[in-house]
PDB file of N, CA and C in Angstrom:
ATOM      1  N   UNK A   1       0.857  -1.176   0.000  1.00  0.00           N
ATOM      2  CA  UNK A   1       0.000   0.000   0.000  1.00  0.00           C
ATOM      3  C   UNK A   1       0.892   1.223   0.000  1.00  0.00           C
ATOM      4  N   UNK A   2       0.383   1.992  -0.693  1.00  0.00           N
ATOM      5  CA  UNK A   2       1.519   3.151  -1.367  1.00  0.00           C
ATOM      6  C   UNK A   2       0.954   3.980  -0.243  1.00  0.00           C
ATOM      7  N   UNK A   3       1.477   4.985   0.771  1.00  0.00           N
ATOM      8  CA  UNK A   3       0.769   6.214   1.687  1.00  0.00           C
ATOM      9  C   UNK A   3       0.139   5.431   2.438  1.00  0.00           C
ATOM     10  N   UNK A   4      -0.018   6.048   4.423  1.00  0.00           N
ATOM     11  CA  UNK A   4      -0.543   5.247   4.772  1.00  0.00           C
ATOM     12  C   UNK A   4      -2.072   6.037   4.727  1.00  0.00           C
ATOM     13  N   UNK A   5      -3.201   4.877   5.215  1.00  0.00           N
ATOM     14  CA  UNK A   5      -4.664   5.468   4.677  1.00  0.00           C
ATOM     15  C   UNK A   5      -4.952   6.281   6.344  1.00  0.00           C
ATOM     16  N   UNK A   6      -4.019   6.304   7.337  1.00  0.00           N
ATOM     17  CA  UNK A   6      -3.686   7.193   8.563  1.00  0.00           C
ATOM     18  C   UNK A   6      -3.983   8.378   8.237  1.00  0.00           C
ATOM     19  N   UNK A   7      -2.855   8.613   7.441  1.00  0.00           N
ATOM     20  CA  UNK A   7      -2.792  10.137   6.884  1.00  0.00           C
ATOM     21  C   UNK A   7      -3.900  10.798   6.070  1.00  0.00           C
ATOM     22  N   UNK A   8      -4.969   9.664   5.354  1.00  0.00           N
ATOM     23  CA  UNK A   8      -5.833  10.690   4.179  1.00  0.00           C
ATOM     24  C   UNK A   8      -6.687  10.639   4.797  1.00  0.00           C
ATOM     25  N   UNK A   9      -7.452   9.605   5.820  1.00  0.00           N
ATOM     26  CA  UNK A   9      -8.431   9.049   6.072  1.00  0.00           C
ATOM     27  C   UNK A   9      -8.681   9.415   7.546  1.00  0.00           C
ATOM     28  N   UNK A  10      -8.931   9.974   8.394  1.00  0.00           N
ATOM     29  CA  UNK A  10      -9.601  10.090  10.326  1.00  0.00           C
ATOM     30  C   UNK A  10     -11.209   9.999  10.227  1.00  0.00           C
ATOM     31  N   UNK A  11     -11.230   9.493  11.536  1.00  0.00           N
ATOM     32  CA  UNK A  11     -12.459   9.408  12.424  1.00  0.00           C
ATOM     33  C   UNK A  11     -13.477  10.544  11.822  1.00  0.00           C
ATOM     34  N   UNK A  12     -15.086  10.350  11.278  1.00  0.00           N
ATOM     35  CA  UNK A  12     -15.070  11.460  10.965  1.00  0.00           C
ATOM     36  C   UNK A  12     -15.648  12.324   9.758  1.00  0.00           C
ATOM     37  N   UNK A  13     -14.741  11.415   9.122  1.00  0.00           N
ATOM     38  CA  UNK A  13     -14.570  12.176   7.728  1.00  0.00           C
ATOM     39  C   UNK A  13     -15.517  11.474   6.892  1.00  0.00           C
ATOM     40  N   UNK A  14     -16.411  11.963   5.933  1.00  0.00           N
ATOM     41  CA  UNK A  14     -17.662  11.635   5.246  1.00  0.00           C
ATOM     42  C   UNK A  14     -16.730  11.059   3.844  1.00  0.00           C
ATOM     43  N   UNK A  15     -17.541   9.991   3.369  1.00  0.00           N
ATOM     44  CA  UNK A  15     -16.387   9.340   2.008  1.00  0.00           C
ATOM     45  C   UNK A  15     -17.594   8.685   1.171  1.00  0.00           C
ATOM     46  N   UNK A  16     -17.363   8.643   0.231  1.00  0.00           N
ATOM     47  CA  UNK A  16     -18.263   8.015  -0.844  1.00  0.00           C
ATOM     48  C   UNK A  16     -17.626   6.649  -1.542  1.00  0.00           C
ATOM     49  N   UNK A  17     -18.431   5.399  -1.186  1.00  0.00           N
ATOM     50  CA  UNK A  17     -17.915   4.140  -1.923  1.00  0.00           C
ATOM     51  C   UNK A  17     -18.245   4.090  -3.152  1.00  0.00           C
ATOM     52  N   UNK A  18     -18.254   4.137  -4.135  1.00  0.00           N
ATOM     53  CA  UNK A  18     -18.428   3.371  -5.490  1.00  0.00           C
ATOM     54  C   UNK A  18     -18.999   1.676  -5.139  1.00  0.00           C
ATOM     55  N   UNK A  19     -20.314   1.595  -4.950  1.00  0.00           N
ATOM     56  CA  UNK A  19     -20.174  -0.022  -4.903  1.00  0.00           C
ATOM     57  C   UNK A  19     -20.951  -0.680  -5.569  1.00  0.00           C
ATOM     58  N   UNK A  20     -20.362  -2.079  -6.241  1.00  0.00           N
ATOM     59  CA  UNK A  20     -20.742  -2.774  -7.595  1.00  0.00           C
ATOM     60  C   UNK A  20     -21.776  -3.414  -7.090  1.00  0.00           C
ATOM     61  N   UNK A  21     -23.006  -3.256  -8.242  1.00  0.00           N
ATOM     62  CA  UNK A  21     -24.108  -3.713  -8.169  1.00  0.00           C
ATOM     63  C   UNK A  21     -24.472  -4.434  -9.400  1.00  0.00           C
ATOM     64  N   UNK A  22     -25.360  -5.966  -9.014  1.00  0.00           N
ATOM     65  CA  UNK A  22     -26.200  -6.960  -9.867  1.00  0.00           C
ATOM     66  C   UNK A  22     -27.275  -7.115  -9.873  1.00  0.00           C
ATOM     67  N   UNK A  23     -28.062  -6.426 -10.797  1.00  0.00           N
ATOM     68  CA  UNK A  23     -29.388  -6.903 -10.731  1.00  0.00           C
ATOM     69  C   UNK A  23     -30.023  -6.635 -12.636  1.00  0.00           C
ATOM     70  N   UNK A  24     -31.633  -7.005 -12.465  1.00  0.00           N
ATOM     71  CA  UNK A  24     -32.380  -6.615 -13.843  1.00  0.00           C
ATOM     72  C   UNK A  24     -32.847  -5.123 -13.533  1.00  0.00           C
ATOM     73  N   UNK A  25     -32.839  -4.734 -12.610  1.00  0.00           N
ATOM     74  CA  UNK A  25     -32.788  -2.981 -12.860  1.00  0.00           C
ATOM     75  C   UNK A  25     -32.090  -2.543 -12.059  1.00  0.00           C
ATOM     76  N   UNK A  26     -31.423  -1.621 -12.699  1.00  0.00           N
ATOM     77  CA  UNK A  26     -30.426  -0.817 -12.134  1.00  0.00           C
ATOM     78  C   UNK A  26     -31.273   0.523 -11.646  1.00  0.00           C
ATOM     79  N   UNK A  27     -30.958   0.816 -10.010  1.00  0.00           N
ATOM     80  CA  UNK A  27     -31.293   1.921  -9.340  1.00  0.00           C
ATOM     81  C   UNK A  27     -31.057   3.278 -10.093  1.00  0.00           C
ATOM     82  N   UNK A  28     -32.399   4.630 -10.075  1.00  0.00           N
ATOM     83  CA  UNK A  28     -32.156   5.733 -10.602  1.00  0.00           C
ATOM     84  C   UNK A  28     -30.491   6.125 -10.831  1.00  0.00           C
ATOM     85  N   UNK A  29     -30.009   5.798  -9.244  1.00  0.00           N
ATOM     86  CA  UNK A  29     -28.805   6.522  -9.298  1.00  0.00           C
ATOM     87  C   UNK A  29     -27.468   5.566  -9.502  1.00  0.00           C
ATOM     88  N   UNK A  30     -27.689   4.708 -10.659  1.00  0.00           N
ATOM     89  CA  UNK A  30     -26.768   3.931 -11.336  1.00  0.00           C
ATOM     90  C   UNK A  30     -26.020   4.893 -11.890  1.00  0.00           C
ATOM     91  N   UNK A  31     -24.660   4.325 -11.935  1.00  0.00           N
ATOM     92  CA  UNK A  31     -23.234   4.799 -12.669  1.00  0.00           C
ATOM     93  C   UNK A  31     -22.585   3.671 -13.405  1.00  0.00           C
ATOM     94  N   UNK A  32     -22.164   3.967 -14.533  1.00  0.00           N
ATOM     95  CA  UNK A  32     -21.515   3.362 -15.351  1.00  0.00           C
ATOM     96  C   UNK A  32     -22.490   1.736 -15.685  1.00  0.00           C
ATOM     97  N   UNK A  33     -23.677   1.936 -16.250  1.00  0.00           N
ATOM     98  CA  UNK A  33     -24.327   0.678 -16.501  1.00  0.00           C
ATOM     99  C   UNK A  33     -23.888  -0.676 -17.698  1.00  0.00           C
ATOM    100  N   UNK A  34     -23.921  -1.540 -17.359  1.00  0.00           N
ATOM    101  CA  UNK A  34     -23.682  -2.584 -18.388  1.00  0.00           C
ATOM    102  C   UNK A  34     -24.412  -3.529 -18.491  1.00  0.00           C
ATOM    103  N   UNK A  35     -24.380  -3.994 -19.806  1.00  0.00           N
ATOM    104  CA  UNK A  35     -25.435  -5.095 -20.122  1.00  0.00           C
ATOM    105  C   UNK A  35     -24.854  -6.743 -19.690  1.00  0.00           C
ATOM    106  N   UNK A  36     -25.289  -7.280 -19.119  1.00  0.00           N
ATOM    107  CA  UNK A  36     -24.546  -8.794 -19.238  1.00  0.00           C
ATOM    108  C   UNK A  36     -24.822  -9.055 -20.715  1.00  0.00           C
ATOM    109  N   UNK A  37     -24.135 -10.020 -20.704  1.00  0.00           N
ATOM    110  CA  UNK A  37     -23.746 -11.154 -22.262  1.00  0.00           C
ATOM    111  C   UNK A  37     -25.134 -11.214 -22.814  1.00  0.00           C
ATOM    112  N   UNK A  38     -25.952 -11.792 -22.292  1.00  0.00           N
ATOM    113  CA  UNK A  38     -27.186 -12.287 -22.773  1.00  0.00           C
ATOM    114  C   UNK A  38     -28.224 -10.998 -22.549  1.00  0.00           C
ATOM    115  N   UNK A  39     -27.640 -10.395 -21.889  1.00  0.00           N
ATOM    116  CA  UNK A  39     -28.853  -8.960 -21.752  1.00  0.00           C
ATOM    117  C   UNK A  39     -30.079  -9.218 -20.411  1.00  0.00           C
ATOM    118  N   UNK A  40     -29.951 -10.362 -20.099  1.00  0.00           N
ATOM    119  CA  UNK A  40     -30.959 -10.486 -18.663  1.00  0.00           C
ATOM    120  C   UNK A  40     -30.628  -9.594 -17.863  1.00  0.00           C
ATOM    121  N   UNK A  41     -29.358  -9.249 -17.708  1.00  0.00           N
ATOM    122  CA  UNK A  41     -29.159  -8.439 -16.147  1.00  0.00           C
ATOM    123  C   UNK A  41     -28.235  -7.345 -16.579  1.00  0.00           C
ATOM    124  N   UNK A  42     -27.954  -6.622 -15.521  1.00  0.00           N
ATOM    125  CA  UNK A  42     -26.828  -5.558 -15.138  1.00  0.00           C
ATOM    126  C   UNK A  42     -25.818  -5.519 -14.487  1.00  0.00           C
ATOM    127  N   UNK A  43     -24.663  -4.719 -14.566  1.00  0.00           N
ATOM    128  CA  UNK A  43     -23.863  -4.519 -13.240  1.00  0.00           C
ATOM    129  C   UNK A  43     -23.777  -2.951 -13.760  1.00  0.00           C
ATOM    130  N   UNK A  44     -23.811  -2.560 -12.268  1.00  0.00           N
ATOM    131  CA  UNK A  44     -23.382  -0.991 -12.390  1.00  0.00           C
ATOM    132  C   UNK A  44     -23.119  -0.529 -10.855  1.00  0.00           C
ATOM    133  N   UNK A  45     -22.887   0.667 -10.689  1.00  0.00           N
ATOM    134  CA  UNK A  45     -21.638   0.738  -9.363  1.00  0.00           C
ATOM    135  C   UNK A  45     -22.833   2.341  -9.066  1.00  0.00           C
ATOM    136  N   UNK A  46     -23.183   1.772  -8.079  1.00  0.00           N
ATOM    137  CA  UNK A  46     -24.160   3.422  -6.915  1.00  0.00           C
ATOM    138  C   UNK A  46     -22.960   3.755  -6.323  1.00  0.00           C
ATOM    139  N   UNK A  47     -23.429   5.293  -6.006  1.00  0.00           N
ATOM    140  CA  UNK A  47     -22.456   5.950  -4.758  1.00  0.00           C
ATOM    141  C   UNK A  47     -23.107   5.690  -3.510  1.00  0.00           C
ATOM    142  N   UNK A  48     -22.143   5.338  -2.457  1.00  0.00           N
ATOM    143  CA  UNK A  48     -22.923   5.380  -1.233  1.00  0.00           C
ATOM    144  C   UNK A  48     -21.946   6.072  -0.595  1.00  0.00           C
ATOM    145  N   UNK A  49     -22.874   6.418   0.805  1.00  0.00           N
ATOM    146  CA  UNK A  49     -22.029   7.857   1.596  1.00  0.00           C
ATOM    147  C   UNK A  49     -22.220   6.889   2.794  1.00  0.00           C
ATOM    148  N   UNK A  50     -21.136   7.396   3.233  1.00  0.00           N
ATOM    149  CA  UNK A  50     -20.628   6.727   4.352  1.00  0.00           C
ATOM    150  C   UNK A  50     -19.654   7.508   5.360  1.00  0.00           C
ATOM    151  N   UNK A  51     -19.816   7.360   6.435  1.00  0.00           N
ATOM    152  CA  UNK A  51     -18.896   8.061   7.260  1.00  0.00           C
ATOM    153  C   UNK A  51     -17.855   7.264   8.067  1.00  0.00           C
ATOM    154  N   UNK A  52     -16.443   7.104   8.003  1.00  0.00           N
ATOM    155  CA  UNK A  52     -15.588   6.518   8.815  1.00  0.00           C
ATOM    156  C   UNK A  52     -15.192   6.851  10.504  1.00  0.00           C
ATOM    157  N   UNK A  53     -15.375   5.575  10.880  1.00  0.00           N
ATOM    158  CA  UNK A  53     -15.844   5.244  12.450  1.00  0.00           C
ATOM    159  C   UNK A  53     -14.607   4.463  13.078  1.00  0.00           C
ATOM    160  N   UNK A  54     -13.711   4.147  12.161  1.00  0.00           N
ATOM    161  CA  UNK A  54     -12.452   3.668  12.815  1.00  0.00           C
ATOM    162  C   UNK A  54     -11.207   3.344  11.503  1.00  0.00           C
ATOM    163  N   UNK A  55     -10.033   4.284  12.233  1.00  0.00           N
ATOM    164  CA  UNK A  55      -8.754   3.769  10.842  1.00  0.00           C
ATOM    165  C   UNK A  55      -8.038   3.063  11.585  1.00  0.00           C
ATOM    166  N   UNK A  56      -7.470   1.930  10.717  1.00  0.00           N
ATOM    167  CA  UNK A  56      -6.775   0.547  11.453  1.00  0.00           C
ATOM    168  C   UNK A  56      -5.628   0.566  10.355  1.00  0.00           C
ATOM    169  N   UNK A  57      -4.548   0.013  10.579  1.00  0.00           N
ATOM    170  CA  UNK A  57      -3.675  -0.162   9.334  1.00  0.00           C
ATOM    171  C   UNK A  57      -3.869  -0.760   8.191  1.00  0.00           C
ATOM    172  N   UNK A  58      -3.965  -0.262   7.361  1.00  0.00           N
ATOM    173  CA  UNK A  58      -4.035  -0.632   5.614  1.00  0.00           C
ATOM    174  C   UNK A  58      -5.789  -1.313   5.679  1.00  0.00           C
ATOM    175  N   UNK A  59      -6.772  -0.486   6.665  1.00  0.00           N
ATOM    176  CA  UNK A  59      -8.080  -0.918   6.994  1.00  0.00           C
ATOM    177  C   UNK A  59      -8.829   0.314   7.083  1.00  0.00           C
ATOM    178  N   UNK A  60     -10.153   0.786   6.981  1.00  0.00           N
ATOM    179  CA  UNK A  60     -10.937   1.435   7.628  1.00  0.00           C
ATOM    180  C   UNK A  60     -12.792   0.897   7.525  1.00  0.00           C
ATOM    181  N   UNK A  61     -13.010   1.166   8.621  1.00  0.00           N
ATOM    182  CA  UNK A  61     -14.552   0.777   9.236  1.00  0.00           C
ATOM    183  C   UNK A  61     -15.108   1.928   9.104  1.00  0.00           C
ATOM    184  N   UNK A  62     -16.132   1.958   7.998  1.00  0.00           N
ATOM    185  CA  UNK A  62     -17.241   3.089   7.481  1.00  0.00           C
ATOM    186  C   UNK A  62     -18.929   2.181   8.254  1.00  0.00           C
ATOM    187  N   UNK A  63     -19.408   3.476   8.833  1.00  0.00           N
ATOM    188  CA  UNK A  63     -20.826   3.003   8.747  1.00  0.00           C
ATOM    189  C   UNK A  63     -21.519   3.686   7.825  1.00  0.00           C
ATOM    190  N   UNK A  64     -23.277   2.638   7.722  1.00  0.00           N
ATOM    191  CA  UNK A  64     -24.069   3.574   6.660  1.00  0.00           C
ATOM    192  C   UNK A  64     -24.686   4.225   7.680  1.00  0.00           C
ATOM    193  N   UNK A  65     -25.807   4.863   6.873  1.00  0.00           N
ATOM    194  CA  UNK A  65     -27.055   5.539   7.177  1.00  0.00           C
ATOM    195  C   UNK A  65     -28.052   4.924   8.469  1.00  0.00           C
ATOM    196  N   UNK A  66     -28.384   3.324   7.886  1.00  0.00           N
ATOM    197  CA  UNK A  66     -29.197   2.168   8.642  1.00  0.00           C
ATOM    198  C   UNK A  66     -27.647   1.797  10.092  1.00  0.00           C
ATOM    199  N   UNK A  67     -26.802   1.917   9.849  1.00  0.00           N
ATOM    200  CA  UNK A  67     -26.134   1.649  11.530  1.00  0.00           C
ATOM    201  C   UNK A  67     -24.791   0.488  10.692  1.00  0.00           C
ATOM    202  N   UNK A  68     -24.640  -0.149   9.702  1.00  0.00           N
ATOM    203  CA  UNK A  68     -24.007  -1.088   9.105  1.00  0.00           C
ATOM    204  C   UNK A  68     -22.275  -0.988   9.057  1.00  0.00           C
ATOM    205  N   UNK A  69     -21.995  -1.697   9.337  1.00  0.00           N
ATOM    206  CA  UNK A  69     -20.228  -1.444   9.021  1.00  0.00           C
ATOM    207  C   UNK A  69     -19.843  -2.641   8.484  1.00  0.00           C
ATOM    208  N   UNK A  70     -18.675  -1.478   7.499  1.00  0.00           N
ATOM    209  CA  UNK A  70     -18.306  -2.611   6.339  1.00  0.00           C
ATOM    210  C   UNK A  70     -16.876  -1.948   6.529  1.00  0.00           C
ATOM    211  N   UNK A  71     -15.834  -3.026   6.313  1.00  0.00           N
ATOM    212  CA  UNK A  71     -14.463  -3.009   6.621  1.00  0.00           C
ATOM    213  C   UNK A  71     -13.930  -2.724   4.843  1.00  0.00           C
ATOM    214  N   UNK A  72     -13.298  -1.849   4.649  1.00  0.00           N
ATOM    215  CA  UNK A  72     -12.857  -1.329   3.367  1.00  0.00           C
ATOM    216  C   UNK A  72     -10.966  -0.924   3.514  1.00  0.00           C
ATOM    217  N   UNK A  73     -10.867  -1.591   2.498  1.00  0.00           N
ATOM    218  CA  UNK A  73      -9.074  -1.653   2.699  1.00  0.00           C
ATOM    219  C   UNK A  73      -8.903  -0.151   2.513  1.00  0.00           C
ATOM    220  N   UNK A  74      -7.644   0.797   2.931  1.00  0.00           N
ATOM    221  CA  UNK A  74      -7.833   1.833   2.956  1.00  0.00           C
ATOM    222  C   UNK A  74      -7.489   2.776   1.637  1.00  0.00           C
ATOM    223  N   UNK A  75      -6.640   1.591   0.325  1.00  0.00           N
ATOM    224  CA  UNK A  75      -6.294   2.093  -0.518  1.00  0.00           C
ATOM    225  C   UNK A  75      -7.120   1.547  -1.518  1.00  0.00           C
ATOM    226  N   UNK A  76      -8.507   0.963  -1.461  1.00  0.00           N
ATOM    227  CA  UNK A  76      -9.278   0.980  -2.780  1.00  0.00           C
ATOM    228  C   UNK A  76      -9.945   1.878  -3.487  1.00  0.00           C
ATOM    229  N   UNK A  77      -9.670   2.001  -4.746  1.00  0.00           N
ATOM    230  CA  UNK A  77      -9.732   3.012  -5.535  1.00  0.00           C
ATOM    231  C   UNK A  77     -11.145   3.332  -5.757  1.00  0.00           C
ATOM    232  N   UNK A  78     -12.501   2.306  -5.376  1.00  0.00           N
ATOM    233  CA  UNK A  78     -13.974   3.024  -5.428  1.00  0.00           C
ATOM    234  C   UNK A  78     -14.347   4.142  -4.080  1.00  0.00           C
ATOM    235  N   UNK A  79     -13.198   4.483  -2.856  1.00  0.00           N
ATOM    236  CA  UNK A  79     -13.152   4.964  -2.189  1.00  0.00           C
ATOM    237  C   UNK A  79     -12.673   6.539  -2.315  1.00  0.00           C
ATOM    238  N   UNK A  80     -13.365   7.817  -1.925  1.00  0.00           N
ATOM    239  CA  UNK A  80     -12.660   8.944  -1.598  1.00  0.00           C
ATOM    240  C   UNK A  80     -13.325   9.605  -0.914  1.00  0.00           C
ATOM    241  N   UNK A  81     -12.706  10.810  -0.267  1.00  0.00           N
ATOM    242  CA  UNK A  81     -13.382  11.787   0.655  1.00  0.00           C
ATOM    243  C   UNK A  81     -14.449  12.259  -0.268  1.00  0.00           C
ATOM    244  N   UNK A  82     -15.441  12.846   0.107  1.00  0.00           N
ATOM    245  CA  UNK A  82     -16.512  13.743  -0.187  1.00  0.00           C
ATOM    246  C   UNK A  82     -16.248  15.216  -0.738  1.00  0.00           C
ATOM    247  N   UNK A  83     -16.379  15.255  -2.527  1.00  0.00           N
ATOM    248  CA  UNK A  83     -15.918  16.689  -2.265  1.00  0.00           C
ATOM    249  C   UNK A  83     -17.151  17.678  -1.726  1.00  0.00           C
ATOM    250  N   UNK A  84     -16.559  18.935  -2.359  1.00  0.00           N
ATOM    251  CA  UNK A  84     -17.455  20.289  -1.564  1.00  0.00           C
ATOM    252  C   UNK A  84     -18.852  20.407  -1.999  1.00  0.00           C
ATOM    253  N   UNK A  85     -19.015  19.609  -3.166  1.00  0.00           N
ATOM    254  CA  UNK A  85     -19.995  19.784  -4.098  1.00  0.00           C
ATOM    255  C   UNK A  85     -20.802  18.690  -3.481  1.00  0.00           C
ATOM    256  N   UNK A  86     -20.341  17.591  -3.424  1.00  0.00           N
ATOM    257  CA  UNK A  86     -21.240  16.243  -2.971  1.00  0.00           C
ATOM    258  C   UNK A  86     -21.271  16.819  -1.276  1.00  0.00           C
ATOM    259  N   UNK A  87     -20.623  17.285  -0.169  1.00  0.00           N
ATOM    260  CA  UNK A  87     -21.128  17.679   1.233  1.00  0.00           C
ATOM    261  C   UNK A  87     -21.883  18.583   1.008  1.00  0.00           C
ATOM    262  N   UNK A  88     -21.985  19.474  -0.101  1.00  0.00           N
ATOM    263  CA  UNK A  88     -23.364  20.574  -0.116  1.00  0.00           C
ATOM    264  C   UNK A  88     -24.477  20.339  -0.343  1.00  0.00           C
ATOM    265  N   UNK A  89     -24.370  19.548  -1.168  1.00  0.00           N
ATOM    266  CA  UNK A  89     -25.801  18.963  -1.911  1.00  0.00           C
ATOM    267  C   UNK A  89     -26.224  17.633  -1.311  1.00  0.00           C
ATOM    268  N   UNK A  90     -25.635  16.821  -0.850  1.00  0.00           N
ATOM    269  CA  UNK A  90     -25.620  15.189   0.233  1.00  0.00           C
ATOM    270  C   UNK A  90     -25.674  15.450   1.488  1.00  0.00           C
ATOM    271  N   UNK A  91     -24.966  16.552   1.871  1.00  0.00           N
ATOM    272  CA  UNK A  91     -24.754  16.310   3.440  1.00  0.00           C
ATOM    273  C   UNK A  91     -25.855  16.063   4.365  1.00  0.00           C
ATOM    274  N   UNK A  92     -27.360  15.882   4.016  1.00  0.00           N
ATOM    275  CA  UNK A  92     -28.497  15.249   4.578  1.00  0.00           C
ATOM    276  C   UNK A  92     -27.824  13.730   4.653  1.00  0.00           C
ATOM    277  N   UNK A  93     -27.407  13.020   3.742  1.00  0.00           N
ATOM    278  CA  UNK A  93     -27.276  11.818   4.151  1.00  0.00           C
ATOM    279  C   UNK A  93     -26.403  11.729   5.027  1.00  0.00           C
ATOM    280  N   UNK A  94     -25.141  12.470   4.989  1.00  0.00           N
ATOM    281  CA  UNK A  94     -23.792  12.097   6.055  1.00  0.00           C
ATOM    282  C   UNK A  94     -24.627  12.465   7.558  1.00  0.00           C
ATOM    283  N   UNK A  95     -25.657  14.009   7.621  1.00  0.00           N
ATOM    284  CA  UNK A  95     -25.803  13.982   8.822  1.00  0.00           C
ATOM    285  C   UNK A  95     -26.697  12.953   9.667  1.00  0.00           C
ATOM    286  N   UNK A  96     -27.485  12.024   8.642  1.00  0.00           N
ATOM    287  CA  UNK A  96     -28.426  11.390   9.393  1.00  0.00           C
ATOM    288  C   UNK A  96     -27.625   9.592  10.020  1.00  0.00           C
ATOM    289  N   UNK A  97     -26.142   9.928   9.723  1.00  0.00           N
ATOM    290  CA  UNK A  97     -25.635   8.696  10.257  1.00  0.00           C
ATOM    291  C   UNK A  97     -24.474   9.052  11.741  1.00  0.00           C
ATOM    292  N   UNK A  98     -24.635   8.087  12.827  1.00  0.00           N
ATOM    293  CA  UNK A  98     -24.131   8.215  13.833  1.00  0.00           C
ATOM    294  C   UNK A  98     -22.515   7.675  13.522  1.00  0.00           C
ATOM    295  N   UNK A  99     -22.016   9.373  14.010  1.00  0.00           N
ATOM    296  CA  UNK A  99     -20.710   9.316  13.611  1.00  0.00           C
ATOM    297  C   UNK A  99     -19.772   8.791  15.271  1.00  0.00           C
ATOM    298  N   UNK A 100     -20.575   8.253  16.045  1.00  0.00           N
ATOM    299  CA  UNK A 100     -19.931   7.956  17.215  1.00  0.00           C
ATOM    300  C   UNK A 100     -18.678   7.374  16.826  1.00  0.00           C
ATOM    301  N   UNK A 101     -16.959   7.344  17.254  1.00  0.00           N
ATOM    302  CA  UNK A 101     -16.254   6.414  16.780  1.00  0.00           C
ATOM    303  C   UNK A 101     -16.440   5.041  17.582  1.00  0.00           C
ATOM    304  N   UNK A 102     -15.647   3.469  16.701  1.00  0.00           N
ATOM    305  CA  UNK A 102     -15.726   2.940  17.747  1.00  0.00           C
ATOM    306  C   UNK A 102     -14.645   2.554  18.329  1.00  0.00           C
ATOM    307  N   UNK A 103     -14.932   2.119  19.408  1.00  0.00           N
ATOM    308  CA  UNK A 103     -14.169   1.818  20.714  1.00  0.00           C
ATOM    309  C   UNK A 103     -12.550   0.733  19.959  1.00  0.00           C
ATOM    310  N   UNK A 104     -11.804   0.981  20.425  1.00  0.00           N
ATOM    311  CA  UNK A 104     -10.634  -0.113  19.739  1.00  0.00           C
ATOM    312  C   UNK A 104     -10.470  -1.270  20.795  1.00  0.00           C
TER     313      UNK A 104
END
């Protein structure tokens, strides 16, 4: 891991996943849609907002909205901070999630 995810990433900080999705309809707020082979289905990648609740080495623990934590390596590339544009216009979603950190 190139940089540690220490340095980009604290307790805190609102981040948006890129995360890959399968189904026969793809949600309004699909990105980058594709057809499977045969055309039955999809994959395409939603943004989800998420706020980070604990940085661990070459690790970080984001919760959602609903209370959920999902362990995300700290250098994957569907991962980044929130810019100014997405906290202005989103920041209803970041505020309605409990940014308590957790306990180590």
């Amino acid at each position: 891991m190139s940089g540690s995810n220490e340095s980009r990433y604290a307790v805190g900080d609102w981040v948006v996943y890129r995360k890959q999705k399968r189904g026969t309809h793809p949600a309004p707020r699909a990105k980058i849609v594709g057809a499977a082979e045969k055309g039955d289905s999809y994959a395409y990648l939603i943004d989800k907002y998420w706020i980070v609740v604990r940085v661990s080495p070459g690790k970080l623990t984001l919760r959602t909205r609903r209370g959920k934590l999902h362990e995300i390596e700290g250098d994957d590339p569907r991962l980044s901070k929130a810019n100014l544009w997405q906290r202005w216009t989103l920041g209803y979603r970041y505020r309605s999630i409990d940014a308590t950190p957790l306990a180590d």
